[in-house]
N, C-alpha and C. Protein backbone atom coordinates (compact mmCIF):
# COMPACT_ATOMS: atom_id res chain seq x y z
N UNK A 1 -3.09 -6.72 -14.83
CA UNK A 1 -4.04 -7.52 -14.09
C UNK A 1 -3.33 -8.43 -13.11
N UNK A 2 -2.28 -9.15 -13.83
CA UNK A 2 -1.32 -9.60 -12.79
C UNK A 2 -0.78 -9.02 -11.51
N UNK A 3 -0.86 -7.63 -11.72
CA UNK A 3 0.07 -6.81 -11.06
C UNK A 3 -0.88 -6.69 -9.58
N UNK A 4 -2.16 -6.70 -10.16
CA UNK A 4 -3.25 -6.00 -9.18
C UNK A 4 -3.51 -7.25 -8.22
N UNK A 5 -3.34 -8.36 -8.82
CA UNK A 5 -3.63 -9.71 -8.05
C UNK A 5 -2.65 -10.35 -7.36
N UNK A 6 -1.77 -9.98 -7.69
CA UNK A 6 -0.04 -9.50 -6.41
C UNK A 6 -0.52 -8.76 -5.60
N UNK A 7 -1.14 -7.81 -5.74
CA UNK A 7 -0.95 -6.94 -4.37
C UNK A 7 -2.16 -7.12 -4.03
N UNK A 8 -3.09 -7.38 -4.20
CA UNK A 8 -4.08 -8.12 -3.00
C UNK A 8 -3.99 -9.28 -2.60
N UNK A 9 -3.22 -10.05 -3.12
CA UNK A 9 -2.58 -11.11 -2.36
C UNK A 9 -1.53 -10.87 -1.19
N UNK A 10 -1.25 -9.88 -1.48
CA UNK A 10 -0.19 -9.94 -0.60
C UNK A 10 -0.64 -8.79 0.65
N UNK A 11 -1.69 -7.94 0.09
CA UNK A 11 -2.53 -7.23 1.37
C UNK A 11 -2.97 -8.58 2.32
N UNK A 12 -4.02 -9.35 1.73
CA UNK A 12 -4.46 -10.05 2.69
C UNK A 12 -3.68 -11.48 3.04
N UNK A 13 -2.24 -11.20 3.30
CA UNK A 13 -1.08 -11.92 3.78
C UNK A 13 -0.85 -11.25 4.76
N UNK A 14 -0.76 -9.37 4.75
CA UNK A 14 -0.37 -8.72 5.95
C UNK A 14 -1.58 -8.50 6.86
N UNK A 15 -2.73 -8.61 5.91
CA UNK A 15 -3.55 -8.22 7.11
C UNK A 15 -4.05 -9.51 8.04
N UNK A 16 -3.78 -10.64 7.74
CA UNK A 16 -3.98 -11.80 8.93
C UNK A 16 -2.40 -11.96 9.51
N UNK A 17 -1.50 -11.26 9.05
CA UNK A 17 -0.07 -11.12 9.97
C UNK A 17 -0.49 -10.25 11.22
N UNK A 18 -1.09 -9.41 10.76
CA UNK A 18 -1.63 -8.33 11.98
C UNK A 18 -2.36 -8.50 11.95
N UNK A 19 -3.28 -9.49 12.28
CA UNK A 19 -3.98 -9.59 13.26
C UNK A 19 -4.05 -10.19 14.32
N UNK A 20 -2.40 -11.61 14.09
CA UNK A 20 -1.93 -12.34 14.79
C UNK A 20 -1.04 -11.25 15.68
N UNK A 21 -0.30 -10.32 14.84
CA UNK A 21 0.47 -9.74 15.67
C UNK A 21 -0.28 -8.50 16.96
N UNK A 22 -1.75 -8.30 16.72
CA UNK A 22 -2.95 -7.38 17.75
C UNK A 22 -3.29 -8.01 18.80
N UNK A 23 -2.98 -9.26 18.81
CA UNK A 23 -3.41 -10.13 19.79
C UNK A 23 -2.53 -10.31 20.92
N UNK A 24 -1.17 -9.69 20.93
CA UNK A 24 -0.39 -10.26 21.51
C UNK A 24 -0.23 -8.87 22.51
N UNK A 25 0.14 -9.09 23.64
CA UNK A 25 0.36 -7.78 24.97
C UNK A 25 2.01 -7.83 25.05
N UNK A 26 2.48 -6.93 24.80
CA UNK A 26 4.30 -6.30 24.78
C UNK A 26 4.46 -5.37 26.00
N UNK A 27 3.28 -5.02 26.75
CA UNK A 27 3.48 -4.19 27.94
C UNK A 27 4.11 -4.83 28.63
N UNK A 28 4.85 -4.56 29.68
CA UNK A 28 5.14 -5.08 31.35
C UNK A 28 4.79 -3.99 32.24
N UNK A 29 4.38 -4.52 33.55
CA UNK A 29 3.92 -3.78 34.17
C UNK A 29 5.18 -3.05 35.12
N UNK A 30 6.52 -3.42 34.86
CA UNK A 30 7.55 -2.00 35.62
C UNK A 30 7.80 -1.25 34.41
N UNK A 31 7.16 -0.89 33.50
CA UNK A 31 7.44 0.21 32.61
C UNK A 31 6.77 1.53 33.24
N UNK A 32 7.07 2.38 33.07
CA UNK A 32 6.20 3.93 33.55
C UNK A 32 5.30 4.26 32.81
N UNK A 33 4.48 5.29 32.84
CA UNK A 33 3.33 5.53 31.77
C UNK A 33 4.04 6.66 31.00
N UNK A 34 5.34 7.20 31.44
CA UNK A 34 5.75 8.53 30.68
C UNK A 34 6.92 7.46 29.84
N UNK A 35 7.15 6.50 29.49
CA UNK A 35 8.00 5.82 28.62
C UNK A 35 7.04 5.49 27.41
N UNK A 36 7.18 6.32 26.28
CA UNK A 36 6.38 5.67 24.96
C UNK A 36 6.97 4.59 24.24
N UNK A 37 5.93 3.80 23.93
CA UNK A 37 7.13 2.82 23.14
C UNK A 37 6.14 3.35 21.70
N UNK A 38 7.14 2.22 20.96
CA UNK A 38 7.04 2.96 19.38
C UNK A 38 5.47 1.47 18.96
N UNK A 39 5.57 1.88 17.23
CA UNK A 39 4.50 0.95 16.86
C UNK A 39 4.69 -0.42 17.04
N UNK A 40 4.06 -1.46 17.55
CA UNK A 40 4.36 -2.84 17.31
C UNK A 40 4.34 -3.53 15.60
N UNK A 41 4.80 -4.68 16.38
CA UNK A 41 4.75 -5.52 14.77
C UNK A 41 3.78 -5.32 14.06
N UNK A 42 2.48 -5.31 14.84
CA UNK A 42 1.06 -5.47 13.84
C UNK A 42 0.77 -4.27 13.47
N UNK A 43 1.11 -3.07 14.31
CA UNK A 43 0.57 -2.19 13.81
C UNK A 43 1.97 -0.93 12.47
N UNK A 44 2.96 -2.22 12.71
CA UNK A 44 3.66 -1.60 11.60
C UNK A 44 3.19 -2.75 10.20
N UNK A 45 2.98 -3.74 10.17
CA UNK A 45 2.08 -4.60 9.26
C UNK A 45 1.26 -4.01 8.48
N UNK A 46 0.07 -3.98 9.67
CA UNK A 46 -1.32 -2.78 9.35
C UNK A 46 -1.07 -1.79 8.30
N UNK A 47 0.03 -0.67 8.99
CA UNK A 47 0.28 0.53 8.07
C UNK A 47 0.92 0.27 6.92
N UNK A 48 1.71 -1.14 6.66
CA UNK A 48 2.02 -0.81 5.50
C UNK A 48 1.34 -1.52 4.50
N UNK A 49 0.39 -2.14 5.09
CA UNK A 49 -0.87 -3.08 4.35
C UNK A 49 -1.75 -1.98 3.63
N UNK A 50 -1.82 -0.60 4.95
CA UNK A 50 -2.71 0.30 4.08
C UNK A 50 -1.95 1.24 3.14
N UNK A 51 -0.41 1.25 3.34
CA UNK A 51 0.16 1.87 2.10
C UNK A 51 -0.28 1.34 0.86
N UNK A 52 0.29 -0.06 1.20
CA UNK A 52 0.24 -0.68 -0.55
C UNK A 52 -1.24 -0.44 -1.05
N UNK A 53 -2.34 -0.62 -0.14
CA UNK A 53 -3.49 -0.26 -0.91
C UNK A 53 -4.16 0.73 -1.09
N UNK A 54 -3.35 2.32 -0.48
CA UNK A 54 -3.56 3.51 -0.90
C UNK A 54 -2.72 3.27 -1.74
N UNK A 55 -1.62 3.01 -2.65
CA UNK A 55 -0.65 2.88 -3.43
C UNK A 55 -1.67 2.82 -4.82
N UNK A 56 -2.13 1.63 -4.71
CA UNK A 56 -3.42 0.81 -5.54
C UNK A 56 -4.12 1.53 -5.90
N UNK A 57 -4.91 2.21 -5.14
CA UNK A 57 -6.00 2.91 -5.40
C UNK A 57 -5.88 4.73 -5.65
N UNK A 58 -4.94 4.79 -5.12
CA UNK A 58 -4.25 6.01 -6.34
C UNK A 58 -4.36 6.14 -7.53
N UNK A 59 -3.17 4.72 -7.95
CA UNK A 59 -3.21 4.58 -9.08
C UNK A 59 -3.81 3.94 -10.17
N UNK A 60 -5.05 3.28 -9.56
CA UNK A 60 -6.66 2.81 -10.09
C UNK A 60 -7.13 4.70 -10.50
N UNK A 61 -7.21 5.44 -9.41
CA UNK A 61 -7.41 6.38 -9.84
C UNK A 61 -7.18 7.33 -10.83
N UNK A 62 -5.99 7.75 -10.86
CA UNK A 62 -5.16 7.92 -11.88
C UNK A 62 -5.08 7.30 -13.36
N UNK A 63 -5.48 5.88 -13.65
CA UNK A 63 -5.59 5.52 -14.96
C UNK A 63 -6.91 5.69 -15.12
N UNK A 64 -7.58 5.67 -14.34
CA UNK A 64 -9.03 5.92 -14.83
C UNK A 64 -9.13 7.63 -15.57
N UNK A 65 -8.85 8.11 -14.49
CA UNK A 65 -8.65 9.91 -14.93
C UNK A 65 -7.67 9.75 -16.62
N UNK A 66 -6.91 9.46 -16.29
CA UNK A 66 -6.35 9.89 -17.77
C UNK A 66 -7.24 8.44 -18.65
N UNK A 67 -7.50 7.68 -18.57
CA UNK A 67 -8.38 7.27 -19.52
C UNK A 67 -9.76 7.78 -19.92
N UNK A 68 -10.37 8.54 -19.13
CA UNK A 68 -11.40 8.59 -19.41
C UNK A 68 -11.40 10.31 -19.97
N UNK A 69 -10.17 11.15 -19.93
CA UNK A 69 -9.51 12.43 -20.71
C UNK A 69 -9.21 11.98 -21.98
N UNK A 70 -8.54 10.51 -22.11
CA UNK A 70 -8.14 10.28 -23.40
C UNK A 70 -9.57 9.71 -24.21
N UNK A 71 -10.57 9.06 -23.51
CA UNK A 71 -11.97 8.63 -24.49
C UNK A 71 -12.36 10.06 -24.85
N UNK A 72 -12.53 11.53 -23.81
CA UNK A 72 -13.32 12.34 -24.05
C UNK A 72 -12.17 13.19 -25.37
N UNK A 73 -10.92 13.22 -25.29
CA UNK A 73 -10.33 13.36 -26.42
C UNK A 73 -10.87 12.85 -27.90
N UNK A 74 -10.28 11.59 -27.73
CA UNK A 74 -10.84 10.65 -28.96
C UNK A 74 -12.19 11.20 -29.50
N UNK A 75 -13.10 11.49 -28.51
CA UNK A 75 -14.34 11.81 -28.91
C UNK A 75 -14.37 12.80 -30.28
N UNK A 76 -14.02 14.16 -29.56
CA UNK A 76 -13.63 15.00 -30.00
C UNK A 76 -12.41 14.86 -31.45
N UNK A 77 -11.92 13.66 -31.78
CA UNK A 77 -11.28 13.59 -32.61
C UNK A 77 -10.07 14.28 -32.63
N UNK A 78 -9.30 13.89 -31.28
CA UNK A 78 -8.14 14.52 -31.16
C UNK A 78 -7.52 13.29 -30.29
N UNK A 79 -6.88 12.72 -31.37
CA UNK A 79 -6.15 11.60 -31.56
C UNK A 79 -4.80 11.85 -30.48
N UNK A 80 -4.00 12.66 -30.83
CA UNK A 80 -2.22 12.84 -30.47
C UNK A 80 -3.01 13.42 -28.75
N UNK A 81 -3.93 13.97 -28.57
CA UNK A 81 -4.15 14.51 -27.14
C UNK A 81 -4.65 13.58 -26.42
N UNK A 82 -5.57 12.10 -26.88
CA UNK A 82 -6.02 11.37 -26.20
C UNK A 82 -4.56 10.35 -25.82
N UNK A 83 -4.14 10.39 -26.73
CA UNK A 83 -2.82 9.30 -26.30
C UNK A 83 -2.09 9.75 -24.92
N UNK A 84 -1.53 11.06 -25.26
CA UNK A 84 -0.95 11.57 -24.16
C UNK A 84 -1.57 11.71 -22.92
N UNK A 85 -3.21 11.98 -22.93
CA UNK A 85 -3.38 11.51 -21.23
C UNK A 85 -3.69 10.26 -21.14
N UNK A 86 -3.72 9.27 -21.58
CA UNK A 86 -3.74 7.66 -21.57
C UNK A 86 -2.50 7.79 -20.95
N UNK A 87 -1.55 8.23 -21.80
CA UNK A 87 0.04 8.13 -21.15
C UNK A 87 0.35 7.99 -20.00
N UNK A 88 0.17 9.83 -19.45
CA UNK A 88 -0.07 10.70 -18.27
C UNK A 88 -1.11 9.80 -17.34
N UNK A 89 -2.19 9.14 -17.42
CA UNK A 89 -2.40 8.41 -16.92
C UNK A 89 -1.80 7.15 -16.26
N UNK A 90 -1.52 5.91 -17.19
CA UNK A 90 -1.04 5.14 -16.54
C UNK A 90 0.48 5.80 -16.35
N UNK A 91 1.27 6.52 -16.67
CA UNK A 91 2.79 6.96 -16.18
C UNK A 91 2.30 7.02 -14.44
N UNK A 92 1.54 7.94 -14.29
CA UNK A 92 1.21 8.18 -12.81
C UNK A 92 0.48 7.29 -11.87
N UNK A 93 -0.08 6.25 -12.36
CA UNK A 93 -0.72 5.20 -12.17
C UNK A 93 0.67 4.34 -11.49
N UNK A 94 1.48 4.01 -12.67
CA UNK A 94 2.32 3.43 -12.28
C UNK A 94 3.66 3.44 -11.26
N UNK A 95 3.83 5.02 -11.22
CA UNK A 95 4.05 5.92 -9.99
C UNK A 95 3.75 5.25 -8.55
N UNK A 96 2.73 5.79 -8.48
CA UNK A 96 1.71 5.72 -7.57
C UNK A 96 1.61 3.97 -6.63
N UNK A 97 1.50 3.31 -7.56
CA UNK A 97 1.62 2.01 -7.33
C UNK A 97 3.23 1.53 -6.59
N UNK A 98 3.89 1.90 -7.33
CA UNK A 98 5.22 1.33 -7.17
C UNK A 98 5.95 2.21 -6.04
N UNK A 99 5.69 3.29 -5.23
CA UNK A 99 5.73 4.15 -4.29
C UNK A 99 4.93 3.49 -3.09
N UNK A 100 3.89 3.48 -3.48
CA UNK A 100 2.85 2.30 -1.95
C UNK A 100 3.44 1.60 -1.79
N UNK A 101 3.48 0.65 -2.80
CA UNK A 101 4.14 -1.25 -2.81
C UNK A 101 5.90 -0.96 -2.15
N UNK A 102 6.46 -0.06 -2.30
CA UNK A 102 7.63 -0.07 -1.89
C UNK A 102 7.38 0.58 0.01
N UNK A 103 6.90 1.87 -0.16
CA UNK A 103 6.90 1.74 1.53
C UNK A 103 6.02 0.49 2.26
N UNK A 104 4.79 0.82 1.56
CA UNK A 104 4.01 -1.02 2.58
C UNK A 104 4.79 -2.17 2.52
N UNK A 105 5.91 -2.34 1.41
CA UNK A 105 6.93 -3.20 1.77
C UNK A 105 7.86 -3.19 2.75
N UNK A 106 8.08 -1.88 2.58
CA UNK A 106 9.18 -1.64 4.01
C UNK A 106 8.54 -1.73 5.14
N UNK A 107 7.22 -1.28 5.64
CA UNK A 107 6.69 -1.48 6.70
C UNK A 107 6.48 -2.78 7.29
N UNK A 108 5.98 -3.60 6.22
CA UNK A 108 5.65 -5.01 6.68
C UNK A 108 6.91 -6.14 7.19
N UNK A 109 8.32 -5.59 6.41
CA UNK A 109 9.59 -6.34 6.33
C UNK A 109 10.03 -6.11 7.86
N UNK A 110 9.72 -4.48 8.45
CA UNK A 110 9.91 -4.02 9.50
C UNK A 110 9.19 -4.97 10.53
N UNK A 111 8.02 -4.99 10.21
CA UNK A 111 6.90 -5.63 11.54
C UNK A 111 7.22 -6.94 11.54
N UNK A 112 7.29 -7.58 10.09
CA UNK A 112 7.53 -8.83 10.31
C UNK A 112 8.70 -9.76 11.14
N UNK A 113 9.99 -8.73 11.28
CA UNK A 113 11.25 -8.72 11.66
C UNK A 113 11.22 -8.41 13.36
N UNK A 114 10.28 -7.38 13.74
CA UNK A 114 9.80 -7.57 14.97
C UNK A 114 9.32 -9.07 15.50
N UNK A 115 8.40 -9.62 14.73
CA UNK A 115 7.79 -10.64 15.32
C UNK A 115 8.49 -11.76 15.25
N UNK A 116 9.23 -12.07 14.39
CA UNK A 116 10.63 -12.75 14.58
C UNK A 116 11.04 -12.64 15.39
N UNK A 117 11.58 -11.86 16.33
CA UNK A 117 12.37 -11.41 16.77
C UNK A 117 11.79 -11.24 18.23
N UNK A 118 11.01 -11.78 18.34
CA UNK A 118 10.21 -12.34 19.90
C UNK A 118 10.71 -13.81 20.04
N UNK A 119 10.92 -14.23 21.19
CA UNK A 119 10.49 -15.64 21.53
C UNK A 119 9.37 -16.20 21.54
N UNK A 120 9.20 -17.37 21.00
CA UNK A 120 8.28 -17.75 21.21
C UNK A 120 7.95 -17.98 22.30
C-alpha cells in the first residue's frame, strides 16, 4: 500500500513538471524544417510519468489475475494450486511494477536534467 502511494505521488510530481516544461517554446526560427529535434523535457517527463503508471497498472493487473485463480482454486479445495497463482501473481505484479518505476525513472531523471540545463 505504501508502495502504491509512492508512485502516485510521484506521478503527480512529474505530471505538473510537464506541464511546466509544455509551456515553454525551444524552437528558433533559423532552424530548417528538415532538422528534427528529439523529445523535450516535458515530453520526456510525460512518457515516463506514463511508464510508471502503465508499470502500476500492469501489475494491479496481474495480482488481481492470480488472486482471483488462487480464490477460484481455494474454492475448489485446492490449497497447494491456489498458493502458487497468488505467488505467480504478485511475482509478476512485482515485475511489472519495478520495470515501469525504473524506466519512468529514467525518463523523468532525463527530462528533468534537460530543464536544468536551460537558463533561466
Amino acid at each position: 500500500m505504501r508502495m502504491r502511494a509512492g508512485i502516485l505521488s510521484l506521478a503527480l510530481l512529474a505530471f505538473g513538471v510537464s506541464a511546466y516544461g509544455q509551456g515553454q517554446s525551444s524552437t528558433t526560427p533559423d532552424q530548417g524544417a528538415s532538422q528534427r529535434q528529439g523529445r523535450g523535457a516535458g515530453g520526456d517527463i510525460g512518457s515516463g510519468s506514463g511508464d510508471i503508471g502503465k508499470g502500476a497498472g500492469r501489475g494491479a493487473g496481474n495480482l488481481a489475475k492470480g488472486t482471483g485463480k488462487g480464490a477460484g482454486e481455494l474454492a475448489t479445495l485446492h490449497p497447494v494450486g491456489a498458493a502458487e497463482d497468488v505467488g505467480k501473481g504478485g511475482a509478476s505484479a512485482g515485475k511489472n511494477i519495478a520495470v515501469g518505476t525504473a524506466k519512468g525513472t529514467g525518463k523523468i531523471v532525463k527530462g528533468t536534467g534537460k530543464l536544468l540545463k536551460k537558463p533561466f
